[in-house]
N, C-alpha and C. Protein backbone atom coordinates (compact mmCIF):
# COMPACT_ATOMS: atom_id res chain seq x y z
N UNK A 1 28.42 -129.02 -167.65
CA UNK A 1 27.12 -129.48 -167.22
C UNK A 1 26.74 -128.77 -165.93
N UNK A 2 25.29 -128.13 -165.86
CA UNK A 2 25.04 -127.48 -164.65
C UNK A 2 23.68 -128.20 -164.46
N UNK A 3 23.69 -128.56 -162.84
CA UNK A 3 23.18 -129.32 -161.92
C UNK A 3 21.91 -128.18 -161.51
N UNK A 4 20.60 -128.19 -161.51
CA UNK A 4 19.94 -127.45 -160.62
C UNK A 4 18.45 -128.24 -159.85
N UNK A 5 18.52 -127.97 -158.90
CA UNK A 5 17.26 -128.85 -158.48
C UNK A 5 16.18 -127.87 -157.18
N UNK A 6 15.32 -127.95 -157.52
CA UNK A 6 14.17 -127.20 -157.50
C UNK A 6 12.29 -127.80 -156.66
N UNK A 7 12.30 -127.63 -155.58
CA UNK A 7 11.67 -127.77 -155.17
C UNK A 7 10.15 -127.54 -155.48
N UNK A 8 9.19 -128.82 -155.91
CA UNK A 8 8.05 -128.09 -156.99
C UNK A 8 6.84 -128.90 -156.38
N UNK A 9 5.61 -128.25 -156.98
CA UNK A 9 4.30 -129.12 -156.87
C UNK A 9 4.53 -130.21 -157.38
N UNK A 10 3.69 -131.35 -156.27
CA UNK A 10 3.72 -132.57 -157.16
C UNK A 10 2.56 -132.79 -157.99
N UNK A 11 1.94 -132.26 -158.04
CA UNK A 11 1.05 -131.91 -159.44
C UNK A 11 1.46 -131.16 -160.32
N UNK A 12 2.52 -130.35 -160.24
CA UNK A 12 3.11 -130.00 -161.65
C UNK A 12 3.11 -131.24 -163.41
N UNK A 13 3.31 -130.38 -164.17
CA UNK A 13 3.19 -131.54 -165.42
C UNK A 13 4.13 -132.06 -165.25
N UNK A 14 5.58 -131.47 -165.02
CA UNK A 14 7.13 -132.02 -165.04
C UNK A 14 7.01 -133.34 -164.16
N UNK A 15 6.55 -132.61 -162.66
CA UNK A 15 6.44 -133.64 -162.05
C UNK A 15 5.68 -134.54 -162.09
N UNK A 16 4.01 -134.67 -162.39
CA UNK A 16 3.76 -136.00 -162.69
C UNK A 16 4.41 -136.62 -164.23
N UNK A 17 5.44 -136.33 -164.94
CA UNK A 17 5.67 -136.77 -166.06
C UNK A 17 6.64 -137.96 -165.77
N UNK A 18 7.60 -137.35 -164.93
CA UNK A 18 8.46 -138.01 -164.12
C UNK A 18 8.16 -139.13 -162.93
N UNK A 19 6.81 -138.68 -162.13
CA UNK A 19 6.74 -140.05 -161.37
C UNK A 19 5.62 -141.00 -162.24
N UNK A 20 5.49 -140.63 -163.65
CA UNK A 20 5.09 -142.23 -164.64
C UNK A 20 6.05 -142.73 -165.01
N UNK A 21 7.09 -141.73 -165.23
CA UNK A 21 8.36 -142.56 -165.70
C UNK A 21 8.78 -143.76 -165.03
N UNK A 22 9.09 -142.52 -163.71
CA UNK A 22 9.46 -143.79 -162.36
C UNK A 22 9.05 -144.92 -162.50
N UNK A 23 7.79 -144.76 -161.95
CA UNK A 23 6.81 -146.50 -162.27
C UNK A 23 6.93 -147.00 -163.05
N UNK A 24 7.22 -146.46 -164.08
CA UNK A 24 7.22 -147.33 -165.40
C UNK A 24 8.50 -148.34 -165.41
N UNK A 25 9.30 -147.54 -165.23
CA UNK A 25 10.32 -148.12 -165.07
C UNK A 25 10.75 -149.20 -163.86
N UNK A 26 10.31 -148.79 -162.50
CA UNK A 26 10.53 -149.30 -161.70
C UNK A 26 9.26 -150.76 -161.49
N UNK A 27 8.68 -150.59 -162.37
CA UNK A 27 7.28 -151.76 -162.36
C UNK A 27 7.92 -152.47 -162.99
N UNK A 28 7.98 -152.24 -164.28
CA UNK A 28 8.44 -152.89 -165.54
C UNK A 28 9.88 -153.84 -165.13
N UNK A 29 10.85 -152.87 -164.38
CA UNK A 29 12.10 -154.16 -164.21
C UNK A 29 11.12 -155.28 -162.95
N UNK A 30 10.84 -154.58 -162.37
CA UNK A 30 10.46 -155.85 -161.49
C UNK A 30 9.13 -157.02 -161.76
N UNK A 31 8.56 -156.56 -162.60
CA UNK A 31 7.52 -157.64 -163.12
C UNK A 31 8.15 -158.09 -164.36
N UNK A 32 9.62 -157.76 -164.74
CA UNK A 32 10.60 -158.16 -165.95
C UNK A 32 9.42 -158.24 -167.13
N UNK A 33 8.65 -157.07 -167.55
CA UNK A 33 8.12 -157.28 -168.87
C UNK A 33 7.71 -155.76 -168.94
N UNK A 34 7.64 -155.10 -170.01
CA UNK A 34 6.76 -153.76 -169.86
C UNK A 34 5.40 -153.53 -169.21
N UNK A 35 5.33 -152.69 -168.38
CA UNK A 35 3.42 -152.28 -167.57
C UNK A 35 3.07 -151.72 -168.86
N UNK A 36 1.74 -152.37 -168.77
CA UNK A 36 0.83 -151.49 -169.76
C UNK A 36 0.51 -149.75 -169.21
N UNK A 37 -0.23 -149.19 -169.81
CA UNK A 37 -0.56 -148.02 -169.62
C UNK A 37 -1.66 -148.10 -168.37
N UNK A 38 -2.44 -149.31 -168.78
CA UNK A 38 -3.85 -148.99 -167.72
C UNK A 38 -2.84 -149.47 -166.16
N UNK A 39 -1.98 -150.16 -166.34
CA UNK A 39 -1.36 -150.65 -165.07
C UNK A 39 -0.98 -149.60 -164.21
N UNK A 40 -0.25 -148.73 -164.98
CA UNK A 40 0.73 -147.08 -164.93
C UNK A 40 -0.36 -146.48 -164.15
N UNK A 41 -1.52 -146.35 -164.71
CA UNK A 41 -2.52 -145.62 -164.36
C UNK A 41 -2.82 -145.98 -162.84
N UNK A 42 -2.93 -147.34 -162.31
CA UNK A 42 -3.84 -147.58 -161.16
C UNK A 42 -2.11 -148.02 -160.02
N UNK A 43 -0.99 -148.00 -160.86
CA UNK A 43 0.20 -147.92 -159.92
C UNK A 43 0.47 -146.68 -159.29
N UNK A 44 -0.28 -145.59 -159.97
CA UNK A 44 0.06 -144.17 -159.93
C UNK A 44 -0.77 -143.62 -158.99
N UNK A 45 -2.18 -144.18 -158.82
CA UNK A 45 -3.24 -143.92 -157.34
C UNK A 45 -2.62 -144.56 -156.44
N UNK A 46 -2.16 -146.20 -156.52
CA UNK A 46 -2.04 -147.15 -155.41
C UNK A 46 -1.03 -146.21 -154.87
N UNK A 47 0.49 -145.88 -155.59
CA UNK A 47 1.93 -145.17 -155.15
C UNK A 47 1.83 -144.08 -155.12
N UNK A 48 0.86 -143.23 -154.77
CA UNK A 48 0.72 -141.84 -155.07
C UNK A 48 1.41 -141.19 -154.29
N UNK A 49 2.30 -139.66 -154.73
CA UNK A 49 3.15 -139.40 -153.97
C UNK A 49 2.08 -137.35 -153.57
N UNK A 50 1.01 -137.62 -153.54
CA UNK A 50 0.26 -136.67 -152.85
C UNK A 50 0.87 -135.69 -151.46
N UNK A 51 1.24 -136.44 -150.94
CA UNK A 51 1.85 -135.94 -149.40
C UNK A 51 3.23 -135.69 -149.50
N UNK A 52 4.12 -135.61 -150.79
CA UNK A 52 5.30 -135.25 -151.04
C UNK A 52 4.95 -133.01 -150.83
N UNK A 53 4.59 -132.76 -150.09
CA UNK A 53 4.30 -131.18 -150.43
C UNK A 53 4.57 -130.70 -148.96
N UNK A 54 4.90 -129.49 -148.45
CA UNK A 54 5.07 -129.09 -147.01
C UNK A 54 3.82 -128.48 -146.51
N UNK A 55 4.23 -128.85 -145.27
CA UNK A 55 4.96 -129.47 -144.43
C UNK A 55 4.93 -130.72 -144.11
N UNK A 56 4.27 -131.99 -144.89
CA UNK A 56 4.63 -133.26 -144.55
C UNK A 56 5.31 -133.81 -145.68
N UNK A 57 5.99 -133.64 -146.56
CA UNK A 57 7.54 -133.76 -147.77
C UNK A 57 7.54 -132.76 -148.23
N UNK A 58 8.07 -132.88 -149.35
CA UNK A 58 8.62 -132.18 -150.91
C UNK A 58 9.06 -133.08 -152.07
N UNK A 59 8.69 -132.34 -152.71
CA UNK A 59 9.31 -132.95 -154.22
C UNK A 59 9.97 -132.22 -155.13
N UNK A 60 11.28 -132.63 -155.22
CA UNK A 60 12.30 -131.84 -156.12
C UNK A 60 12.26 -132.18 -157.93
N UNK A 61 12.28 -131.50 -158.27
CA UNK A 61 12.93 -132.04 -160.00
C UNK A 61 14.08 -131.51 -160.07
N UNK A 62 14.85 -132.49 -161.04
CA UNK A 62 16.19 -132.29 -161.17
C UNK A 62 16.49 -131.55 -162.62
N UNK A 63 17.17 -130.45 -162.90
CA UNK A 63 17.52 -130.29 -164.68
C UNK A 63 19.11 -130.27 -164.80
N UNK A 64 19.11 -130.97 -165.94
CA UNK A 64 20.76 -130.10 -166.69
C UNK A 64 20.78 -129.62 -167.85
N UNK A 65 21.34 -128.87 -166.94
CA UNK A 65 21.81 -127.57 -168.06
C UNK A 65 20.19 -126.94 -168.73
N UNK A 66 19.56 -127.27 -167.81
CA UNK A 66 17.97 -126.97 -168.20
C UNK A 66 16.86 -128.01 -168.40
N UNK A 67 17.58 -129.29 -168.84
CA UNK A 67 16.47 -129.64 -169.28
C UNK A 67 15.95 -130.66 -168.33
N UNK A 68 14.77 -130.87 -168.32
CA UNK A 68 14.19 -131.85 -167.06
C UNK A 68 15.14 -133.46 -167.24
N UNK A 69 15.56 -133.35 -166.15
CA UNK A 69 16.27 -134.91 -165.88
C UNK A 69 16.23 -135.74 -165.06
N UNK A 70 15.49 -135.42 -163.74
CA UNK A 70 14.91 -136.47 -162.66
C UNK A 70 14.62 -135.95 -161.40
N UNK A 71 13.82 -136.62 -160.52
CA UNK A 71 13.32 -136.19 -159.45
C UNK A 71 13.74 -136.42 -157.97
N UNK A 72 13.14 -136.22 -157.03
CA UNK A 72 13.23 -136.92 -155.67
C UNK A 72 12.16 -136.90 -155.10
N UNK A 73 11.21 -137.46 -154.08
CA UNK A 73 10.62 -137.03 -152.95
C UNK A 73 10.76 -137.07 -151.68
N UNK A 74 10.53 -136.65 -150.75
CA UNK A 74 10.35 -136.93 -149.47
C UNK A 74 8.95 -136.87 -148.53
N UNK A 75 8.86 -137.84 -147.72
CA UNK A 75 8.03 -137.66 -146.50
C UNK A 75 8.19 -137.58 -144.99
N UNK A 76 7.68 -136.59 -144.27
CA UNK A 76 8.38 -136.32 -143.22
C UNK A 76 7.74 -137.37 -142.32
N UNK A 77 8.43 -138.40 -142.23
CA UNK A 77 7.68 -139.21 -140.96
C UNK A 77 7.35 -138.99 -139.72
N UNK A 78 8.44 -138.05 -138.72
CA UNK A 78 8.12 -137.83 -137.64
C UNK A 78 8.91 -136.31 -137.47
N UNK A 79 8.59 -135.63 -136.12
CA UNK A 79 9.36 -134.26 -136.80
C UNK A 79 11.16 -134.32 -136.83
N UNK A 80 11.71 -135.67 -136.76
CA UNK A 80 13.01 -136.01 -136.60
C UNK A 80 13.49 -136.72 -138.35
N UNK A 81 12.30 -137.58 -138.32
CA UNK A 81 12.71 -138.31 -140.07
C UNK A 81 12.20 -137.94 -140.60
N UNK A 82 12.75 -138.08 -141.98
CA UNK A 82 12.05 -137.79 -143.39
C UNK A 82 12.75 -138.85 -144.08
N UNK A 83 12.00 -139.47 -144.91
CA UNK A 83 12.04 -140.58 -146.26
C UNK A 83 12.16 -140.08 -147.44
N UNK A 84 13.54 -140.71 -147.86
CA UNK A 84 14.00 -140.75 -149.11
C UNK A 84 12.65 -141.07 -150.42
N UNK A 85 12.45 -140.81 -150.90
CA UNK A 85 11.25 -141.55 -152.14
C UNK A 85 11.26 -141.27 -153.36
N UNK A 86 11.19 -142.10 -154.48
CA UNK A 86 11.07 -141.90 -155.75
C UNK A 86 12.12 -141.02 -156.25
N UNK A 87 13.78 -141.46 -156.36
CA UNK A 87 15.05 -141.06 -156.40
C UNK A 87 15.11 -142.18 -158.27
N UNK A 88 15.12 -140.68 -158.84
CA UNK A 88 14.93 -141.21 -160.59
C UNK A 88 15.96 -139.98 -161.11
N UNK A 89 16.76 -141.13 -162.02
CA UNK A 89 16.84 -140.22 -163.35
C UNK A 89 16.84 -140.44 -164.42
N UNK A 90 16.54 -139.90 -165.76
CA UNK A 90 16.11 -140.32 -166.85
C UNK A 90 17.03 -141.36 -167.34
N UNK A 91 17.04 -142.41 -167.94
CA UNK A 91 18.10 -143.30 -168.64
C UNK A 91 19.51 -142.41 -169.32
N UNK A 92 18.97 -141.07 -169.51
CA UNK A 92 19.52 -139.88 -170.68
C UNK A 92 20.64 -139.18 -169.92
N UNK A 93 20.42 -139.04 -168.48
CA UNK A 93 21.31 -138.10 -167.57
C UNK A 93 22.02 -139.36 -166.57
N UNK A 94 21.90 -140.69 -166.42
CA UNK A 94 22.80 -141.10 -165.61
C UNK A 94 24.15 -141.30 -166.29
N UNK A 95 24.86 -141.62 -165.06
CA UNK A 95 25.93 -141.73 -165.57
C UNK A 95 26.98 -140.03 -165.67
N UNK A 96 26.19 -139.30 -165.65
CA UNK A 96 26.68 -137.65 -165.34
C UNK A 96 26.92 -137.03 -164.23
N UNK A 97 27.23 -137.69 -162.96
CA UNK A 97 27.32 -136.89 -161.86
C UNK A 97 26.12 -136.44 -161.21
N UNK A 98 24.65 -136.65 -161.76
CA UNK A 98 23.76 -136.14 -161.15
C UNK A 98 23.07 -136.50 -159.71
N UNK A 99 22.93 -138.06 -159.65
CA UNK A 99 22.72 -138.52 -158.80
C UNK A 99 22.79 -138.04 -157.44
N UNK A 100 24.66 -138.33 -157.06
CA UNK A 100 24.59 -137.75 -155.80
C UNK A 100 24.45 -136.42 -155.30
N UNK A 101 24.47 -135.46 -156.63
CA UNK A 101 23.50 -134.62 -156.24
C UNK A 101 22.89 -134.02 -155.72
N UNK A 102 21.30 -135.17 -156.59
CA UNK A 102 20.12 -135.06 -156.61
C UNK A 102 19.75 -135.36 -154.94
N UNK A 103 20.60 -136.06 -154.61
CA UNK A 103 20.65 -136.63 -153.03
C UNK A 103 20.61 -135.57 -152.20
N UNK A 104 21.84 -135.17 -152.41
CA UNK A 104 22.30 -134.06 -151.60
C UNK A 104 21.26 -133.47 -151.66
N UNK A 105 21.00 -132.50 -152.76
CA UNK A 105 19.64 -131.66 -152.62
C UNK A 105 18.63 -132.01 -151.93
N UNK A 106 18.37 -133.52 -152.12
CA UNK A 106 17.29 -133.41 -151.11
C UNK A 106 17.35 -134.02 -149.42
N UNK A 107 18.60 -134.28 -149.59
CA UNK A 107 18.74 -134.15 -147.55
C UNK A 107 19.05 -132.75 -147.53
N UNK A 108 18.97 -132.04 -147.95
CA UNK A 108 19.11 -130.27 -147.82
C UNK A 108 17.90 -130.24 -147.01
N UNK A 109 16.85 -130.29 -148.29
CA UNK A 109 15.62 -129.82 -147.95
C UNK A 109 15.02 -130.55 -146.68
N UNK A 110 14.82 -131.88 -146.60
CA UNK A 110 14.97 -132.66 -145.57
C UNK A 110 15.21 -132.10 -144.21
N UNK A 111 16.58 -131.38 -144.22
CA UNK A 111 16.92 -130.58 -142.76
C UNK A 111 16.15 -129.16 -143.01
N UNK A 112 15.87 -128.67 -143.92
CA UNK A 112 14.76 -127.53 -143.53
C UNK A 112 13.37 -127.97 -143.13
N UNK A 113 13.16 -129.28 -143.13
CA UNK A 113 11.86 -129.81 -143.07
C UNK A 113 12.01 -130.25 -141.85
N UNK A 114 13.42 -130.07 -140.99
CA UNK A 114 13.32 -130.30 -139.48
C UNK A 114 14.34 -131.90 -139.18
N UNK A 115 14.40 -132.49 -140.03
CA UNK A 115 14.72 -133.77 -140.34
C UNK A 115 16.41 -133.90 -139.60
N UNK A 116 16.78 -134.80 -138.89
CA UNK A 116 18.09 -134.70 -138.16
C UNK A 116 18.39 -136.16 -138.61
N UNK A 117 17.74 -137.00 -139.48
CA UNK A 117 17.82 -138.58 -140.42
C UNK A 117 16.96 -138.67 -141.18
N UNK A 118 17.55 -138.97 -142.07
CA UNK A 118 16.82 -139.70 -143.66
C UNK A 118 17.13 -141.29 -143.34
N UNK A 119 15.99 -141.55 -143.98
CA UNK A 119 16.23 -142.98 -144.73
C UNK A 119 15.39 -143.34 -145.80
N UNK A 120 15.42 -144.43 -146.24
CA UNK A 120 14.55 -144.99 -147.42
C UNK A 120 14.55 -146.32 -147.30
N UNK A 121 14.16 -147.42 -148.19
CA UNK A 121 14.22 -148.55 -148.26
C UNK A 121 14.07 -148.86 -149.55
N UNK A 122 14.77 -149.78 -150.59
CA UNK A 122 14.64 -150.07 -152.27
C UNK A 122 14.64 -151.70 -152.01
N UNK A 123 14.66 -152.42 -153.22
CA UNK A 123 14.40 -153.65 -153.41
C UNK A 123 15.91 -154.42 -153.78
N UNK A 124 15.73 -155.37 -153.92
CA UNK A 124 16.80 -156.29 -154.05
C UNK A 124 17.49 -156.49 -155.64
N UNK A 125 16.44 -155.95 -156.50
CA UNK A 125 17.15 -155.76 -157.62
C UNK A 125 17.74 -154.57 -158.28
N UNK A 126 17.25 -153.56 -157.51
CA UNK A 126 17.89 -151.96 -157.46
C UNK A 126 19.12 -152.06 -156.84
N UNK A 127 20.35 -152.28 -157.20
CA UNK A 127 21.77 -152.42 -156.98
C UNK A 127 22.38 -151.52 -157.34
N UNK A 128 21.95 -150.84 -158.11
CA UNK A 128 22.80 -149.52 -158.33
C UNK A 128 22.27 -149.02 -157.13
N UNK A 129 20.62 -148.50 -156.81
CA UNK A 129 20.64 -147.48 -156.23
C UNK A 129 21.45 -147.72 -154.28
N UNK A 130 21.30 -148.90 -154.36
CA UNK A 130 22.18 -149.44 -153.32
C UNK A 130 23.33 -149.08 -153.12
N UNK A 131 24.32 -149.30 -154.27
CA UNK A 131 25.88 -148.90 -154.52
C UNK A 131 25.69 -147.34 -154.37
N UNK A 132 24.88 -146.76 -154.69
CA UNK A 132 24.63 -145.06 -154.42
C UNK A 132 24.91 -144.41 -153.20
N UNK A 133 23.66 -145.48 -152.25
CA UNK A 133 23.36 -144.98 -151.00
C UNK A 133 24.39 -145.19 -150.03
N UNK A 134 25.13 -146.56 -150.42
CA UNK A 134 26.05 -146.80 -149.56
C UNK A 134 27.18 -146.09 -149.60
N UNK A 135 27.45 -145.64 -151.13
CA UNK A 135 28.94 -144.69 -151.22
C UNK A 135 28.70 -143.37 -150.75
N UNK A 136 27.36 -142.72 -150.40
CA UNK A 136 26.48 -141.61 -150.15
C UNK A 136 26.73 -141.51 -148.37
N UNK A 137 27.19 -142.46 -147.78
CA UNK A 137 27.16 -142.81 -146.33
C UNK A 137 25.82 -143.11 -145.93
N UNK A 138 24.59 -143.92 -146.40
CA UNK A 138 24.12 -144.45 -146.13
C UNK A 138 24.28 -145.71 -145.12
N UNK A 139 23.78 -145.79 -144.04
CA UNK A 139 24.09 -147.11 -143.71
C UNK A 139 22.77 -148.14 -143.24
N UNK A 140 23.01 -149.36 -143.48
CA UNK A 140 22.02 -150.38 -143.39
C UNK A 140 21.22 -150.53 -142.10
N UNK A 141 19.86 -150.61 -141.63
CA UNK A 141 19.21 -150.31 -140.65
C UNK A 141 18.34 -151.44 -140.20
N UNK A 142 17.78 -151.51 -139.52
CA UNK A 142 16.73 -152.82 -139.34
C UNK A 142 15.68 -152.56 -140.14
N UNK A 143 14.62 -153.35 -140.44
CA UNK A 143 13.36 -152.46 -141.34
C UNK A 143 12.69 -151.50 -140.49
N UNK A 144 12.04 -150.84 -141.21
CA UNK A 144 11.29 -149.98 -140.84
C UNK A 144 9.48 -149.69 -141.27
N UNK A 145 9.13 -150.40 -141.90
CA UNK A 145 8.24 -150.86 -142.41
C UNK A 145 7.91 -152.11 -142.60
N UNK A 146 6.82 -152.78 -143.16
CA UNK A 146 6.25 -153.77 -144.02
C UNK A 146 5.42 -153.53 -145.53
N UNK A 147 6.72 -153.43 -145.99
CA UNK A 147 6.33 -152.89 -147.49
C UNK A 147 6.58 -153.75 -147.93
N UNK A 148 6.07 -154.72 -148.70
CA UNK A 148 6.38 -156.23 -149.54
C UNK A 148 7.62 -156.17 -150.28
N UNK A 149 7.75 -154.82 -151.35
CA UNK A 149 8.94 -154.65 -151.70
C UNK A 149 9.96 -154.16 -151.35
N UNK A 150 10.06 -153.91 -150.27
CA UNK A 150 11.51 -153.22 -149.51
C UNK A 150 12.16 -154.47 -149.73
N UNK A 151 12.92 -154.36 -149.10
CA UNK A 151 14.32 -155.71 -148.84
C UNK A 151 15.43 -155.05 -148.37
N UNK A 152 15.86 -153.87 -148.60
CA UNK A 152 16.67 -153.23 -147.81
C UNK A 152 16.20 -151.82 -147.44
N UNK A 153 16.70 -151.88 -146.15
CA UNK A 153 16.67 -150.61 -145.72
C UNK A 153 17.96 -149.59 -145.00
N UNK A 154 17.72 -148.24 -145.16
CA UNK A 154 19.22 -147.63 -144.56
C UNK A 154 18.72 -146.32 -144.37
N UNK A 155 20.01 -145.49 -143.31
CA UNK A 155 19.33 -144.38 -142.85
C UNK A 155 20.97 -143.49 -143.20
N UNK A 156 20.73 -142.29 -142.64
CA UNK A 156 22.15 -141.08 -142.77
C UNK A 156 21.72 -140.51 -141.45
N UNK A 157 22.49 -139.85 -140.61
CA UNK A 157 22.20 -138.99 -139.95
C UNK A 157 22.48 -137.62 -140.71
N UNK A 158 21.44 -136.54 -140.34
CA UNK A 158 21.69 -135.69 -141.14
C UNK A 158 21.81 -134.40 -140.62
N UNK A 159 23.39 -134.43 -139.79
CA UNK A 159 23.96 -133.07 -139.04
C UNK A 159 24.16 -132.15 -139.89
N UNK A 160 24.18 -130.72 -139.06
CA UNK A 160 23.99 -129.78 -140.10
C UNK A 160 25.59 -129.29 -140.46
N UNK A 161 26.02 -129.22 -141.51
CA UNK A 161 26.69 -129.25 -142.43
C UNK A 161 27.79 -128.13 -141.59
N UNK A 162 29.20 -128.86 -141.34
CA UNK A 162 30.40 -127.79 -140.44
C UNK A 162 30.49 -127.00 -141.20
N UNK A 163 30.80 -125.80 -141.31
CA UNK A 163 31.25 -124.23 -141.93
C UNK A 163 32.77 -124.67 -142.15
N UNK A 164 33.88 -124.30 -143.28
CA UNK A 164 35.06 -124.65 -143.54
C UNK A 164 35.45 -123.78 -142.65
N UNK A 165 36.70 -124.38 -142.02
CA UNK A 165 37.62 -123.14 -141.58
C UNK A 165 38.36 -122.16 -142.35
N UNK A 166 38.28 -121.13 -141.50
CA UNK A 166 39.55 -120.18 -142.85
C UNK A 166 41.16 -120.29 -142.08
């Protein structure tokens, strides 16, 4: 299995294909019933990830072995943070190693974007992505927002990466 992740328009097709998915998915567990389409539609203006592009984020897509398998975004909050956002992968690729990753890749980009901490914030029924962040060295932070659905929040410091010794 080969991992590649790729820094793209968020108006690309891939990429908006992927942040309906997201929502879809991420609406749907939390209103515990399927979103309709027209819902998708006006979740997708309200959550719009427009400002995922540089120099204030990016947005990665993830493939294996080629084929589209999930995304990331970021926003650069200040010229020190950048925010984790919209961290998906298809139902089809978890479970493969991709994840942490998909992470990695994007606190990469993150520190080219100037970024010396990430963080994000997810909800209380996202427990995996919790168990992620925390095995990721994430650690738990005070809030940082007033986003109705946060419930947790956590940050990384994000030093730049020691050179191995020889």
């Amino acid at each position: 299995m080969t991992w590649s992740f790729e820094v793209t328009p968020v108006d690309h097709p891939d990429a908006a294909q992927l942040l309906r998915e997201y929502l879809d998915e991420i609406a749907s567990r939390y209103y515990e019933r399927q979103v309709t389409e027209a819902e998708l539609d006006v979740l997708l203006q309200e959550q719009h990830s427009r400002d995922m592009v540089p120099p204030t984020g990016a947005f990665l897509l993830a493939r294996r072995d080629g084929v589209l398998a999930g995304c990331a975004g970021l926003r650069v909050m200040t010229p020190e943070i950048t925010e984790l956002k919209r961290v998906f992968l298809r139902k089809s690729e978890r479970g493969k190693g991709g994840a942490p990753l998909l992470v990695a890749a994007a606190e990469d980009v993150a520190r080219g974007l100037g970024a010396t901490t990430i963080r994000l914030d997810t909800r209380d029924d996202l427990v995996e992505a919790r168990a992620l962040y925390a095995r990721l060295g994430y650690e738990t932070v005070e809030p940082f927002n007033d986003d109705p659905y946060a419930h947790h929040y956590f940050a990384k410091s994000l030093a730049p990466a020691v050179p191995d010794r020889v």
